[in-house]
C-alpha atoms as a PDB file:
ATOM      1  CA  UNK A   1     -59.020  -8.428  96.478  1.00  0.00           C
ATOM      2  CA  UNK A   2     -56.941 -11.296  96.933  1.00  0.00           C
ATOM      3  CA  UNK A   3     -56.910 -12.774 100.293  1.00  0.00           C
ATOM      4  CA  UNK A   4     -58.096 -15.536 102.786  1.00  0.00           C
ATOM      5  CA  UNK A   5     -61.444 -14.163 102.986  1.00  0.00           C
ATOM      6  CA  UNK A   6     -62.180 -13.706  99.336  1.00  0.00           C
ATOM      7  CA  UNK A   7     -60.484 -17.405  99.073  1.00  0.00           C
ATOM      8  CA  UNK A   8     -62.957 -18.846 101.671  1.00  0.00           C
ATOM      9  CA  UNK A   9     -66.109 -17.853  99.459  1.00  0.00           C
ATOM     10  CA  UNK A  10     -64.360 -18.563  95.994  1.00  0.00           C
ATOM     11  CA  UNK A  11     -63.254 -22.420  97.659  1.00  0.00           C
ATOM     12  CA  UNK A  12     -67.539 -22.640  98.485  1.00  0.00           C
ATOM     13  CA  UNK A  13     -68.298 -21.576  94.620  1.00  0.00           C
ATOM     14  CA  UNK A  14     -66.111 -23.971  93.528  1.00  0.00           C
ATOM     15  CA  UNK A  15     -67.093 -26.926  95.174  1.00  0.00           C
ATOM     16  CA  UNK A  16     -70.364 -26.195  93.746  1.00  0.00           C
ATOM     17  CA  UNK A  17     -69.516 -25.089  90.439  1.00  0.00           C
ATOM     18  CA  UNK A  18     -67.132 -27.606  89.387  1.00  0.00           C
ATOM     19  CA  UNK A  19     -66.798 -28.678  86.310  1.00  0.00           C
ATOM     20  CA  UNK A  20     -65.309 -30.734  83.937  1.00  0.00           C
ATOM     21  CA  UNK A  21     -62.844 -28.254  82.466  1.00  0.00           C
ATOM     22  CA  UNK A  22     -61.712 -26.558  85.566  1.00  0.00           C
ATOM     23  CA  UNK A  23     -61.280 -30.388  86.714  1.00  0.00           C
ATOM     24  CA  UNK A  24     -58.638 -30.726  83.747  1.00  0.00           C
ATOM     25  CA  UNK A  25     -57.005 -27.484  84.575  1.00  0.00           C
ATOM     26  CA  UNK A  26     -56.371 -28.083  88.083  1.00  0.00           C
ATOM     27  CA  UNK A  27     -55.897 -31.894  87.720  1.00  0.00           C
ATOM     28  CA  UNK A  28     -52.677 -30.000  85.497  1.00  0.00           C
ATOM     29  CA  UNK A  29     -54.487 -31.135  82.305  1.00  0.00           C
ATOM     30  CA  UNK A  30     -52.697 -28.410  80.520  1.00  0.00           C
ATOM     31  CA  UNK A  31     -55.696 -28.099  78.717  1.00  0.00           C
ATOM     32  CA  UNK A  32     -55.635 -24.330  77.763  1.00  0.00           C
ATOM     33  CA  UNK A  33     -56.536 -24.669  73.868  1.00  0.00           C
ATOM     34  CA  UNK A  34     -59.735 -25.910  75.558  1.00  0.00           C
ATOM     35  CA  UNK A  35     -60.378 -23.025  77.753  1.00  0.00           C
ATOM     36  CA  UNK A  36     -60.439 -21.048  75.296  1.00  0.00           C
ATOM     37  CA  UNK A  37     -63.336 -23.173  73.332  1.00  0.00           C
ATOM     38  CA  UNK A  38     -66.220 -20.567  73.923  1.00  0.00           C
ATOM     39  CA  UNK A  39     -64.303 -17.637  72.733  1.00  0.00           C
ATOM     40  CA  UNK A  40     -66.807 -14.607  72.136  1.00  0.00           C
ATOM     41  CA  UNK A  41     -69.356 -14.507  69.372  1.00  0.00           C
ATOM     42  CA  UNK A  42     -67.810 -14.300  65.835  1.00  0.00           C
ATOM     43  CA  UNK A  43     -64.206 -14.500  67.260  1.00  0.00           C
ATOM     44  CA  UNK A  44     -61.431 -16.557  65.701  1.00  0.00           C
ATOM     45  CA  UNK A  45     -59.148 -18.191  68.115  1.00  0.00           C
ATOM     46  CA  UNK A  46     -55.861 -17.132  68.429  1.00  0.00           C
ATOM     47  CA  UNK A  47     -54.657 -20.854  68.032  1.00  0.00           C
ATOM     48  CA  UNK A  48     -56.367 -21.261  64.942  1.00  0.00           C
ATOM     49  CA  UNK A  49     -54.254 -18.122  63.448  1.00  0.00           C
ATOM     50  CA  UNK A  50     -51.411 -19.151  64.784  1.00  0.00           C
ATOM     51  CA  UNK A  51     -49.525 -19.241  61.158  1.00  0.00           C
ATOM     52  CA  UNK A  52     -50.261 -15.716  61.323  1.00  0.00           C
ATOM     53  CA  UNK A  53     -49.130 -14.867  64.571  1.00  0.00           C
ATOM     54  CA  UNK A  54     -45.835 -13.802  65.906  1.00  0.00           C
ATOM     55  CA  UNK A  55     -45.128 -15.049  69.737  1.00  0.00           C
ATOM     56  CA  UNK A  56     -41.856 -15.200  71.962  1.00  0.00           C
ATOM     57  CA  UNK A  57     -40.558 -14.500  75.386  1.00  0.00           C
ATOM     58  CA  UNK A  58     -38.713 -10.960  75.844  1.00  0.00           C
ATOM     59  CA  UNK A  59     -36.275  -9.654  78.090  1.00  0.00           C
ATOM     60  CA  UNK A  60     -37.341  -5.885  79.039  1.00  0.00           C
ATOM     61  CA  UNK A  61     -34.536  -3.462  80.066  1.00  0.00           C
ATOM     62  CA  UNK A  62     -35.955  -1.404  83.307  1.00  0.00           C
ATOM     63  CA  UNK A  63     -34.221   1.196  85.643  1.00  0.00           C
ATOM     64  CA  UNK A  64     -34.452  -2.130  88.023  1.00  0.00           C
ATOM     65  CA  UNK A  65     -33.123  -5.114  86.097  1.00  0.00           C
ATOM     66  CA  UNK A  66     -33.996  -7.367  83.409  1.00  0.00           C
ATOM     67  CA  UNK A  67     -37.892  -8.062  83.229  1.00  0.00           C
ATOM     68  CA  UNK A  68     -39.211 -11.310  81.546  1.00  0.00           C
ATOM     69  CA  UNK A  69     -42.420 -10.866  79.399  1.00  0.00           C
ATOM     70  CA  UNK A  70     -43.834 -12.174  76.495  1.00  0.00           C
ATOM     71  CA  UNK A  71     -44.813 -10.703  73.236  1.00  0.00           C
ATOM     72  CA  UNK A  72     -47.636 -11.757  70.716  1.00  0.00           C
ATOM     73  CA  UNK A  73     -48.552 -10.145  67.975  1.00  0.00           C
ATOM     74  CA  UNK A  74     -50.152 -10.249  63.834  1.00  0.00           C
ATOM     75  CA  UNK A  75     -47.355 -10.943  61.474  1.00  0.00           C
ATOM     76  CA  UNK A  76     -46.557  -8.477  58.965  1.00  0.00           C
ATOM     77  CA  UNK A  77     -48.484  -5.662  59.971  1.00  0.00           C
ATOM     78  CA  UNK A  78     -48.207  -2.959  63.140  1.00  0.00           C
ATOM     79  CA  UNK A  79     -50.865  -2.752  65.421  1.00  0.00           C
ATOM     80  CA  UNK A  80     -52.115  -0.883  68.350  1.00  0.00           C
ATOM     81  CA  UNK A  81     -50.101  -1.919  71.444  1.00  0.00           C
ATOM     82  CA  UNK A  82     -51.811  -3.807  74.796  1.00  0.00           C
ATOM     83  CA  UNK A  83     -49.653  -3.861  78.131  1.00  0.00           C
ATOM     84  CA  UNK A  84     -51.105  -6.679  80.518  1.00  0.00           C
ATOM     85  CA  UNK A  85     -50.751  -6.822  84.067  1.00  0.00           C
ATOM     86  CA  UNK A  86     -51.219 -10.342  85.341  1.00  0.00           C
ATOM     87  CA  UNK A  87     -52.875 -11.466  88.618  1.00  0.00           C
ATOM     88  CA  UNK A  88     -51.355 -12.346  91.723  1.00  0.00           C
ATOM     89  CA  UNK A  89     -50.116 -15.408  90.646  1.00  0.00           C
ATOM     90  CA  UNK A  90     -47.859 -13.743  87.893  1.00  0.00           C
ATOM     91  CA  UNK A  91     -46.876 -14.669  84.390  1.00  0.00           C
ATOM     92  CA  UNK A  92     -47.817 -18.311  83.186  1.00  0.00           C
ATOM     93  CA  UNK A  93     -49.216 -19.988  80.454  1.00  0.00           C
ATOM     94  CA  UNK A  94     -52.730 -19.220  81.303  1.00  0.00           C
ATOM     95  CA  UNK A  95     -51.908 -15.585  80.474  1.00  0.00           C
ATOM     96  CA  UNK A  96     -49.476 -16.277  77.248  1.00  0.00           C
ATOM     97  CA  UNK A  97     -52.791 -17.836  75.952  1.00  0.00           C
ATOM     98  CA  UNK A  98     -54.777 -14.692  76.659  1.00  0.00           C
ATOM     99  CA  UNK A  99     -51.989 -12.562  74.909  1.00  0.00           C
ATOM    100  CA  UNK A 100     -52.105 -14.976  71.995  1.00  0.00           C
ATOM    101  CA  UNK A 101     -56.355 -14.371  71.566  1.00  0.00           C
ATOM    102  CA  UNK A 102     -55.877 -10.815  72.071  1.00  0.00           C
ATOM    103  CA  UNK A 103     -52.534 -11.069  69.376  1.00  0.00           C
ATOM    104  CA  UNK A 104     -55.404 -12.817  67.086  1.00  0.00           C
ATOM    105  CA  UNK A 105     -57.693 -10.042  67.135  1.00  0.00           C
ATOM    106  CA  UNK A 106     -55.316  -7.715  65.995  1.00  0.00           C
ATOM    107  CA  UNK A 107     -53.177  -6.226  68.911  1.00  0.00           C
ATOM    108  CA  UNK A 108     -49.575  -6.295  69.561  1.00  0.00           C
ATOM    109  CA  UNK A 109     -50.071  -7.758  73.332  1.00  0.00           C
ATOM    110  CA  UNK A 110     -46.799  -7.754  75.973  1.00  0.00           C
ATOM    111  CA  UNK A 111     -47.547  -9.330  79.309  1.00  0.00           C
ATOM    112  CA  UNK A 112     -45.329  -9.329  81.997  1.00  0.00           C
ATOM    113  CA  UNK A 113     -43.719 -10.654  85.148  1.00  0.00           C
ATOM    114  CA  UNK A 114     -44.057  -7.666  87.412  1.00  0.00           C
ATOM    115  CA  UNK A 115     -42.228  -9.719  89.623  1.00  0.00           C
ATOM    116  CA  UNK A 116     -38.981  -9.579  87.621  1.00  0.00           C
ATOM    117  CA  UNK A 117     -37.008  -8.002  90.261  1.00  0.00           C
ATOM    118  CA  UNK A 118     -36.917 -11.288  92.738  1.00  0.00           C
ATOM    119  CA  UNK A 119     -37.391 -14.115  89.956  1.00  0.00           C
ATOM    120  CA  UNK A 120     -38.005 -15.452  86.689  1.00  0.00           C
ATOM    121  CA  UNK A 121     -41.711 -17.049  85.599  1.00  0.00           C
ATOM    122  CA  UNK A 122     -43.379 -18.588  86.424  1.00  0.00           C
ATOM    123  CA  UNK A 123     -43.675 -18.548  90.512  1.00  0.00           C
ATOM    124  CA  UNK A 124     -46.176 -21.130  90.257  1.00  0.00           C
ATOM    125  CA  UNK A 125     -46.757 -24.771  88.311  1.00  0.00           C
ATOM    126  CA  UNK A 126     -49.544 -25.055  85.930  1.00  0.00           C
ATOM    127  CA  UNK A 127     -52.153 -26.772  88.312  1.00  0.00           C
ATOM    128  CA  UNK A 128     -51.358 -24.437  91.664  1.00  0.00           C
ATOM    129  CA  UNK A 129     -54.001 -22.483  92.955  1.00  0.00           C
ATOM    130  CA  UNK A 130     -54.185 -19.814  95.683  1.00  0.00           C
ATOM    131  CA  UNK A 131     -56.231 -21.815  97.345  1.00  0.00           C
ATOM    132  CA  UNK A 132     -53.216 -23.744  98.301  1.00  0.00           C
ATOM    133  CA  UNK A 133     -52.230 -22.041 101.656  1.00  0.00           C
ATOM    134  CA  UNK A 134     -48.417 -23.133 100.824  1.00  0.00           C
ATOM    135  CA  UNK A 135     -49.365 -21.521  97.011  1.00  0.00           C
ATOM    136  CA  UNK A 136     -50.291 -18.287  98.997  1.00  0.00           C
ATOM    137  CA  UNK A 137     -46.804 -18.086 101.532  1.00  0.00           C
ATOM    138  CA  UNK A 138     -44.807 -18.538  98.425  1.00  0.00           C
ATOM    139  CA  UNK A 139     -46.095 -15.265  96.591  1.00  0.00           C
ATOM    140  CA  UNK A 140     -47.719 -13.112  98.993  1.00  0.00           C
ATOM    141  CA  UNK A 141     -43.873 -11.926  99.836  1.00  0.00           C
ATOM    142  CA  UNK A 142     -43.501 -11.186  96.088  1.00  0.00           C
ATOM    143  CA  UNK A 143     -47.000  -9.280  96.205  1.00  0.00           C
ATOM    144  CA  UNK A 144     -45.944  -7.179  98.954  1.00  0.00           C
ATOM    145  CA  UNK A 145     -42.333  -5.812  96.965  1.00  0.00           C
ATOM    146  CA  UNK A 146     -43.927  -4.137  94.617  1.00  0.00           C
ATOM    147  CA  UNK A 147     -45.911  -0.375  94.955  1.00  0.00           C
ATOM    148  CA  UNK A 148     -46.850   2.080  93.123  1.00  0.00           C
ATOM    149  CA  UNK A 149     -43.537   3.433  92.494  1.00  0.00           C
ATOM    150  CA  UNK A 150     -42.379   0.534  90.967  1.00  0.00           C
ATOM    151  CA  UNK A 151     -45.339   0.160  88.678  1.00  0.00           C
ATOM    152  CA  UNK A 152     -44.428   3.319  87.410  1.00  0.00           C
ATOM    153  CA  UNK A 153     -41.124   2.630  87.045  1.00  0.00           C
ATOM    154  CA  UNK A 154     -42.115  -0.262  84.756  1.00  0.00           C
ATOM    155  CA  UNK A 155     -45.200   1.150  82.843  1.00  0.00           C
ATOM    156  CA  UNK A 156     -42.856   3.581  81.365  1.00  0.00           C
ATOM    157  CA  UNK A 157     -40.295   0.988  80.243  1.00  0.00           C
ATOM    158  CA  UNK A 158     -42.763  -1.429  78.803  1.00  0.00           C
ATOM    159  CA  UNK A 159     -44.685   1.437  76.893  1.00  0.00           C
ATOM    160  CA  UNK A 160     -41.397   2.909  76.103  1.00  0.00           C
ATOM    161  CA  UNK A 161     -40.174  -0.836  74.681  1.00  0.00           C
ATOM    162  CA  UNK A 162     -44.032  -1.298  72.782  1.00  0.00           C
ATOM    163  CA  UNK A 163     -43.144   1.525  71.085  1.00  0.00           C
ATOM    164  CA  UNK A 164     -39.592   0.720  69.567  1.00  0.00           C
ATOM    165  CA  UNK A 165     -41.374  -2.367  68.365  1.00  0.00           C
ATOM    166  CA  UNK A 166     -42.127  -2.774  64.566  1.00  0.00           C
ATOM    167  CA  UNK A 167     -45.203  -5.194  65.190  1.00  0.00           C
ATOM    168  CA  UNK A 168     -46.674  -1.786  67.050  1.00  0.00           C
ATOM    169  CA  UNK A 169     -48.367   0.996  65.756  1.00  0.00           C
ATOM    170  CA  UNK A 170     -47.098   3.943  67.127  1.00  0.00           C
ATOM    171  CA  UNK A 171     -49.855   6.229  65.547  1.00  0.00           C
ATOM    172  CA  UNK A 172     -52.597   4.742  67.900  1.00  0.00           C
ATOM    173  CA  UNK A 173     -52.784   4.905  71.490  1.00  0.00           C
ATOM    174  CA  UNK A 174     -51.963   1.829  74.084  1.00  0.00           C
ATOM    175  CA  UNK A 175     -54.289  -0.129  76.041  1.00  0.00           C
ATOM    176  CA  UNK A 176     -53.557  -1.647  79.037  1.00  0.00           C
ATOM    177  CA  UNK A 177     -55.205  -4.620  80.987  1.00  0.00           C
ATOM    178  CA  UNK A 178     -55.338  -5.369  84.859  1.00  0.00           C
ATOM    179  CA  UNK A 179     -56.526  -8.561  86.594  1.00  0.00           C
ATOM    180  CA  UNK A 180     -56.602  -8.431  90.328  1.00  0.00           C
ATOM    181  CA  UNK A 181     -53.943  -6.870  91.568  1.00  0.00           C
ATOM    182  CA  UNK A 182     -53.206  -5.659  87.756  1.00  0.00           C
ATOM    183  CA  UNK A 183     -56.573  -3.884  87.952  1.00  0.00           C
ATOM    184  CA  UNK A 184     -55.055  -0.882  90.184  1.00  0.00           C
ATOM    185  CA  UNK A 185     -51.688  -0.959  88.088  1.00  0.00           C
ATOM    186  CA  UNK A 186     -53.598   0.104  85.042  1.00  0.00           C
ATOM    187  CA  UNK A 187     -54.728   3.101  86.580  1.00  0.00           C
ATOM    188  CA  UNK A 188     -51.098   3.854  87.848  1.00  0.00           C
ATOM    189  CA  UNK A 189     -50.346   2.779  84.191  1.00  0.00           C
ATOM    190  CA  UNK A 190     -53.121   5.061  82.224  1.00  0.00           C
ATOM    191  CA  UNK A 191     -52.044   7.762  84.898  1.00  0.00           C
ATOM    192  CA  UNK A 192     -47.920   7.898  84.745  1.00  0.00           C
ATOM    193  CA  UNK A 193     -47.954   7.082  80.321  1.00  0.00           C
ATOM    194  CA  UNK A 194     -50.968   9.809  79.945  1.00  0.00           C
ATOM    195  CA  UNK A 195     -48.975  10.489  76.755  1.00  0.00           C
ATOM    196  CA  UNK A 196     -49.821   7.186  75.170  1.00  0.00           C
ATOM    197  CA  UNK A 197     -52.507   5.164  77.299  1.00  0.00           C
ATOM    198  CA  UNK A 198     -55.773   5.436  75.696  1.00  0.00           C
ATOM    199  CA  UNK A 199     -57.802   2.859  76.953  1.00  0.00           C
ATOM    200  CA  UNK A 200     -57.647  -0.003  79.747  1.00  0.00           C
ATOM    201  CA  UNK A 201     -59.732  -2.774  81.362  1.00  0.00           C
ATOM    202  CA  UNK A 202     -59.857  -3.984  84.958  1.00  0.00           C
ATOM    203  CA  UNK A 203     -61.123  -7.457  86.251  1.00  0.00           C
ATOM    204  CA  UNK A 204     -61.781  -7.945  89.423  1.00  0.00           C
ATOM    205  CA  UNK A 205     -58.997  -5.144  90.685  1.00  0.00           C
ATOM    206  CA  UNK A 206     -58.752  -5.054  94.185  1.00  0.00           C
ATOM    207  CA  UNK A 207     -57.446  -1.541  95.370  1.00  0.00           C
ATOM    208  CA  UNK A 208     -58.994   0.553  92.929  1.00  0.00           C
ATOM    209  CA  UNK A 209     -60.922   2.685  95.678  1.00  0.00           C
ATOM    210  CA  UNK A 210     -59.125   3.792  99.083  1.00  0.00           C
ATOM    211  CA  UNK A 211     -59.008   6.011 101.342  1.00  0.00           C
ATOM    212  CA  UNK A 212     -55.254   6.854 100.288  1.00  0.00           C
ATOM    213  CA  UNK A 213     -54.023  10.552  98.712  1.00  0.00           C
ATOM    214  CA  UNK A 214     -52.807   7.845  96.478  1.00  0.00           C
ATOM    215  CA  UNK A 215     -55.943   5.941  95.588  1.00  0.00           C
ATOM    216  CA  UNK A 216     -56.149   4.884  92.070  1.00  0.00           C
ATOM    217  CA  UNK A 217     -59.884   6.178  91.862  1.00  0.00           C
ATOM    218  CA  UNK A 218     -57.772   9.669  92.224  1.00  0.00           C
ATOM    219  CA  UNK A 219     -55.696   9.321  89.503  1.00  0.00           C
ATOM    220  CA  UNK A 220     -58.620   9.228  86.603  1.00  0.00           C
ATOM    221  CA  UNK A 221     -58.799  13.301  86.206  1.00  0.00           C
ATOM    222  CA  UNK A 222     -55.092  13.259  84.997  1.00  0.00           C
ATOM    223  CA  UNK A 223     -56.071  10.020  82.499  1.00  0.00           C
ATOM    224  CA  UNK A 224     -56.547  10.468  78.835  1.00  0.00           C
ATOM    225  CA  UNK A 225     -57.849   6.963  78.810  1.00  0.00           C
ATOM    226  CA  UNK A 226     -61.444   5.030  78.976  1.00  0.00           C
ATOM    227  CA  UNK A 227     -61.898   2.458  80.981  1.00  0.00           C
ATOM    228  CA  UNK A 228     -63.555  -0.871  81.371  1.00  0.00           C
ATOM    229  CA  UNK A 229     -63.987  -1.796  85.140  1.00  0.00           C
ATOM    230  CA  UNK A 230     -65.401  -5.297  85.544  1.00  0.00           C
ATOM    231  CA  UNK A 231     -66.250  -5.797  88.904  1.00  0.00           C
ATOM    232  CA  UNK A 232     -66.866  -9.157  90.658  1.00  0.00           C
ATOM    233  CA  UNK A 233     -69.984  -9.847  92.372  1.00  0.00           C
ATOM    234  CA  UNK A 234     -68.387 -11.043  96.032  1.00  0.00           C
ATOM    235  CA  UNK A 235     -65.888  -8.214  94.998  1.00  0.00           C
ATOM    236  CA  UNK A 236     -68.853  -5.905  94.863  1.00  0.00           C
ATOM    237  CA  UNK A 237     -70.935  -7.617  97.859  1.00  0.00           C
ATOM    238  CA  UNK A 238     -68.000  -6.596 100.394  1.00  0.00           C
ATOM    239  CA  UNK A 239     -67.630  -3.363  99.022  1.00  0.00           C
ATOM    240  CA  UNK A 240     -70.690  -2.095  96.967  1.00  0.00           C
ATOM    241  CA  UNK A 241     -69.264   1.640  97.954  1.00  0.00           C
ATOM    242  CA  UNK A 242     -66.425   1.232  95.039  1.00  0.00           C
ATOM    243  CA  UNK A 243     -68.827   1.026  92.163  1.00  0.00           C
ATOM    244  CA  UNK A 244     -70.578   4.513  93.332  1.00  0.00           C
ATOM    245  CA  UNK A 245     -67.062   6.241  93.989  1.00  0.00           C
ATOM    246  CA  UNK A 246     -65.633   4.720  90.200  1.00  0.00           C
ATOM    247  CA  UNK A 247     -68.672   6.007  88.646  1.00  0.00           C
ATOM    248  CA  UNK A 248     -69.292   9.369  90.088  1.00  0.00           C
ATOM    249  CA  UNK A 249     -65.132  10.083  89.282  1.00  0.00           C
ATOM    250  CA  UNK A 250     -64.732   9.387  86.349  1.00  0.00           C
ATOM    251  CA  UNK A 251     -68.323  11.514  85.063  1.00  0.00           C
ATOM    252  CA  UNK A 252     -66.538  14.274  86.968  1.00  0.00           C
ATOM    253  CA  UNK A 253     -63.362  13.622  83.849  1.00  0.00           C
ATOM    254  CA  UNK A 254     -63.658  13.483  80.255  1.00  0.00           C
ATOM    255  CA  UNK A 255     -63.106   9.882  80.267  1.00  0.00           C
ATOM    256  CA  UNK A 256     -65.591   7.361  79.684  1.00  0.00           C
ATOM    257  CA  UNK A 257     -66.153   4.454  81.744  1.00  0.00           C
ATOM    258  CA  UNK A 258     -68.164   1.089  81.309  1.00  0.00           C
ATOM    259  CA  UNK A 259     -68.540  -0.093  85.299  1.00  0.00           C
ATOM    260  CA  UNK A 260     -70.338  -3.357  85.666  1.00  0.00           C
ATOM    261  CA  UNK A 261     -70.950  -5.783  88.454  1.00  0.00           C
ATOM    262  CA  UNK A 262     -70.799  -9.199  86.500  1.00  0.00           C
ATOM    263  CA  UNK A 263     -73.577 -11.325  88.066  1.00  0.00           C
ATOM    264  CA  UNK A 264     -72.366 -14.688  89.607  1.00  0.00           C
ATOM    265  CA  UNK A 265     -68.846 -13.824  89.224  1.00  0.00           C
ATOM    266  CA  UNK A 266     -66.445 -14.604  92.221  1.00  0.00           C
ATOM    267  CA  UNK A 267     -63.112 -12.931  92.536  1.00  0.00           C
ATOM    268  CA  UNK A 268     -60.407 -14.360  89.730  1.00  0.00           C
ATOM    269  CA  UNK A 269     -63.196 -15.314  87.376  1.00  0.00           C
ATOM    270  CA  UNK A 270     -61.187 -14.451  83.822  1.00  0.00           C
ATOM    271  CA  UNK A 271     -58.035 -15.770  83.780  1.00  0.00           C
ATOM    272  CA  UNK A 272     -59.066 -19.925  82.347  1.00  0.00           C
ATOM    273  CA  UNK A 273     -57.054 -21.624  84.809  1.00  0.00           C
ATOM    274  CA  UNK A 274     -58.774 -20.088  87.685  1.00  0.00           C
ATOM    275  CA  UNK A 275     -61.117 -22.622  90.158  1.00  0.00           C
ATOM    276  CA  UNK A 276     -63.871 -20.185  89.886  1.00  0.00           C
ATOM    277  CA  UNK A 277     -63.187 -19.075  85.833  1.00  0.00           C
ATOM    278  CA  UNK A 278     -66.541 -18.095  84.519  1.00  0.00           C
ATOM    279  CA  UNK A 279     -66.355 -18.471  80.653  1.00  0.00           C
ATOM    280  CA  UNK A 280     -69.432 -16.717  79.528  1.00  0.00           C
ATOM    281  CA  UNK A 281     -69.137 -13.727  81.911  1.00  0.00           C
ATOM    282  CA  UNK A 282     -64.947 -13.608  80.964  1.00  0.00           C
ATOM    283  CA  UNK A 283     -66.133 -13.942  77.642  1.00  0.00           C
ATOM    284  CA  UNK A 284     -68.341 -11.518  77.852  1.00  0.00           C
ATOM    285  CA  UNK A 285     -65.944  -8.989  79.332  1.00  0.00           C
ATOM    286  CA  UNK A 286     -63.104  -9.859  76.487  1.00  0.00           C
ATOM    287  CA  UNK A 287     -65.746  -8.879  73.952  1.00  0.00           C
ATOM    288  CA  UNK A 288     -66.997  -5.410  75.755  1.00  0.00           C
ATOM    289  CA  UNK A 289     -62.661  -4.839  76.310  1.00  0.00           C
ATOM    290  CA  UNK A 290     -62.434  -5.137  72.303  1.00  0.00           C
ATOM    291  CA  UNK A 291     -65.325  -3.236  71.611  1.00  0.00           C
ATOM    292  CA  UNK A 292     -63.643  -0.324  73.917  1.00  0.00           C
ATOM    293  CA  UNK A 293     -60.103  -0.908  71.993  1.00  0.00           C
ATOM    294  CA  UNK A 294     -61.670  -0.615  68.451  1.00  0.00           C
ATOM    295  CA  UNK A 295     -62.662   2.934  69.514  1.00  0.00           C
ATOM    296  CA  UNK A 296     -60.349   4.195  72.137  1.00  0.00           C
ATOM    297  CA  UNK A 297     -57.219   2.682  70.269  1.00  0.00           C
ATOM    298  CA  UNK A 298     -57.926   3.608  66.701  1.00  0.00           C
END
């Protein structure tokens, strides 16, 4: 989860771990063609395609207001739909990039500001990091307005917007894709669209196990979804009981899950502009997400 504590061990990986391209990320190097250099195995970047793909910001009618989001996606075809939840630090370039590789291997991708409701992205300039206490007063406010009710609120207007799309397949079902605090909103999200979500990936999601009526954990036997849960290894270290819990739910559904502690990982390790990004274990779990969309989404 996302907090002072967490921050404190990912701030001692980092000073050890630093390297040349999180030192042009952070240094605001704007670098993010590069971080995505060791995409995974046989994979085509999405910025080598990008003739052939469609990209542009959105604005999202919700029960709430106008939401800001943006939409990639291959030109002249429709393709399954992927609704992605960004991390604490919202909607920024970092994650327009990962829409554009996922828009490159064939999905119509829409991520979000689920912060729409108290301001436009991005919240943050390309170089901040939450380890910047004045980084962490600015959005922990915006954090703390939203709940479950309101991810509800917006998984069924996003899904319900995918779907009026003509880049989007309406045939296949939708995948959705959590990191950090978006891990728990793809539960809510697989949970409250059960008509449509078929598939969805967590990275290091905090929340995903409580002690809550409302835990997310409780939510998987009224999914018609598989999931990937990608769990990060400090994640895991300071509470090992959430991999046990995940695992023995979702056998007790007829929903798959692929549950794995990545090794070395510290929490935030996907997204590329992240101090403590980890590009073969993020690479890794992009290829095992795709692998779960080619089946789950066909």
């Amino acid at each position: 989860m996302c907090d002072e504590i967490t921050e404190s061990e990912n701030q001692e990986h980092y000073a050890r771990q630093l390297t040349r391209r999180q030192f042009s990320l952070t240094a605001g190097g704007v670098a993010f063609g590069a971080a995505f250099a060791g995409c995974a195995p046989g994979e085509t970047m999405a910025s080598e395609l990008a003739g052939s793909i469609a990209e542009t910001d959105v604005s999202i009618t919700t029960p709430d207001g106008e939401a800001d989001a943006f939409f990639a996606h291959p030109q002249g075809r429709a393709s399954a739909a992927v609704l992605i939840w960004p991390d604490i630090l919202g909607l920024r370039p970092a994650f327009k990039m990962m829409a554009k590789r996922l828009a490159g291997d064939g999905y119509a991708a829409l991520v979000v500001n689920p912060y729409y409701r108290r301001a436009k992205a991005p919240l943050v300039e390309v170089g901040d990091s939450f380890s910047n206490p004045a980084v962490r007063e600015k959005i922990f406010p915006f954090a703390r307005s939203l709940s479950q009710d309101t991810n509800r609120t917006d998984a069924r207007a996003f899904i319900d917007w995918l779907d009026a799309q003509s880049a989007v397949d309406t045939s296949r079902g939708v995948g959705t894709m959590g990191y950090c605090m978006g891990g728990p909103m793809t539960f809510v999200t697989a949970h409250e669209r059960a008509d449509r979500v078929r598939a969805g990936g967590s990275y290091h999601g905090g929340g995903l196990v409580t002690g809550a009526p409302t835990s997310p954990h409780r939510m998987v036997q009224h999914m018609n979804a598989d999931f990937l849960i990608a769990i990060a290894e400090n994640d895991h270290e300071r509470s090992p009981h959430v991999e046990g819990v995940l695992r023995e739910t979702f056998a007790e559904t007829g929903n798959s899950a692929e549950i794995e502690v990545y090794a070395g990982t510290k929490h935030g390790w996907c997204p590329p502009d992240s101090q403590v990004y980890d590009e073969a274990q993020a690479d890794k779990a992009w290829a095992r997400t795709l692998a779960l969309f080619e089946t789950a989404l066909a």
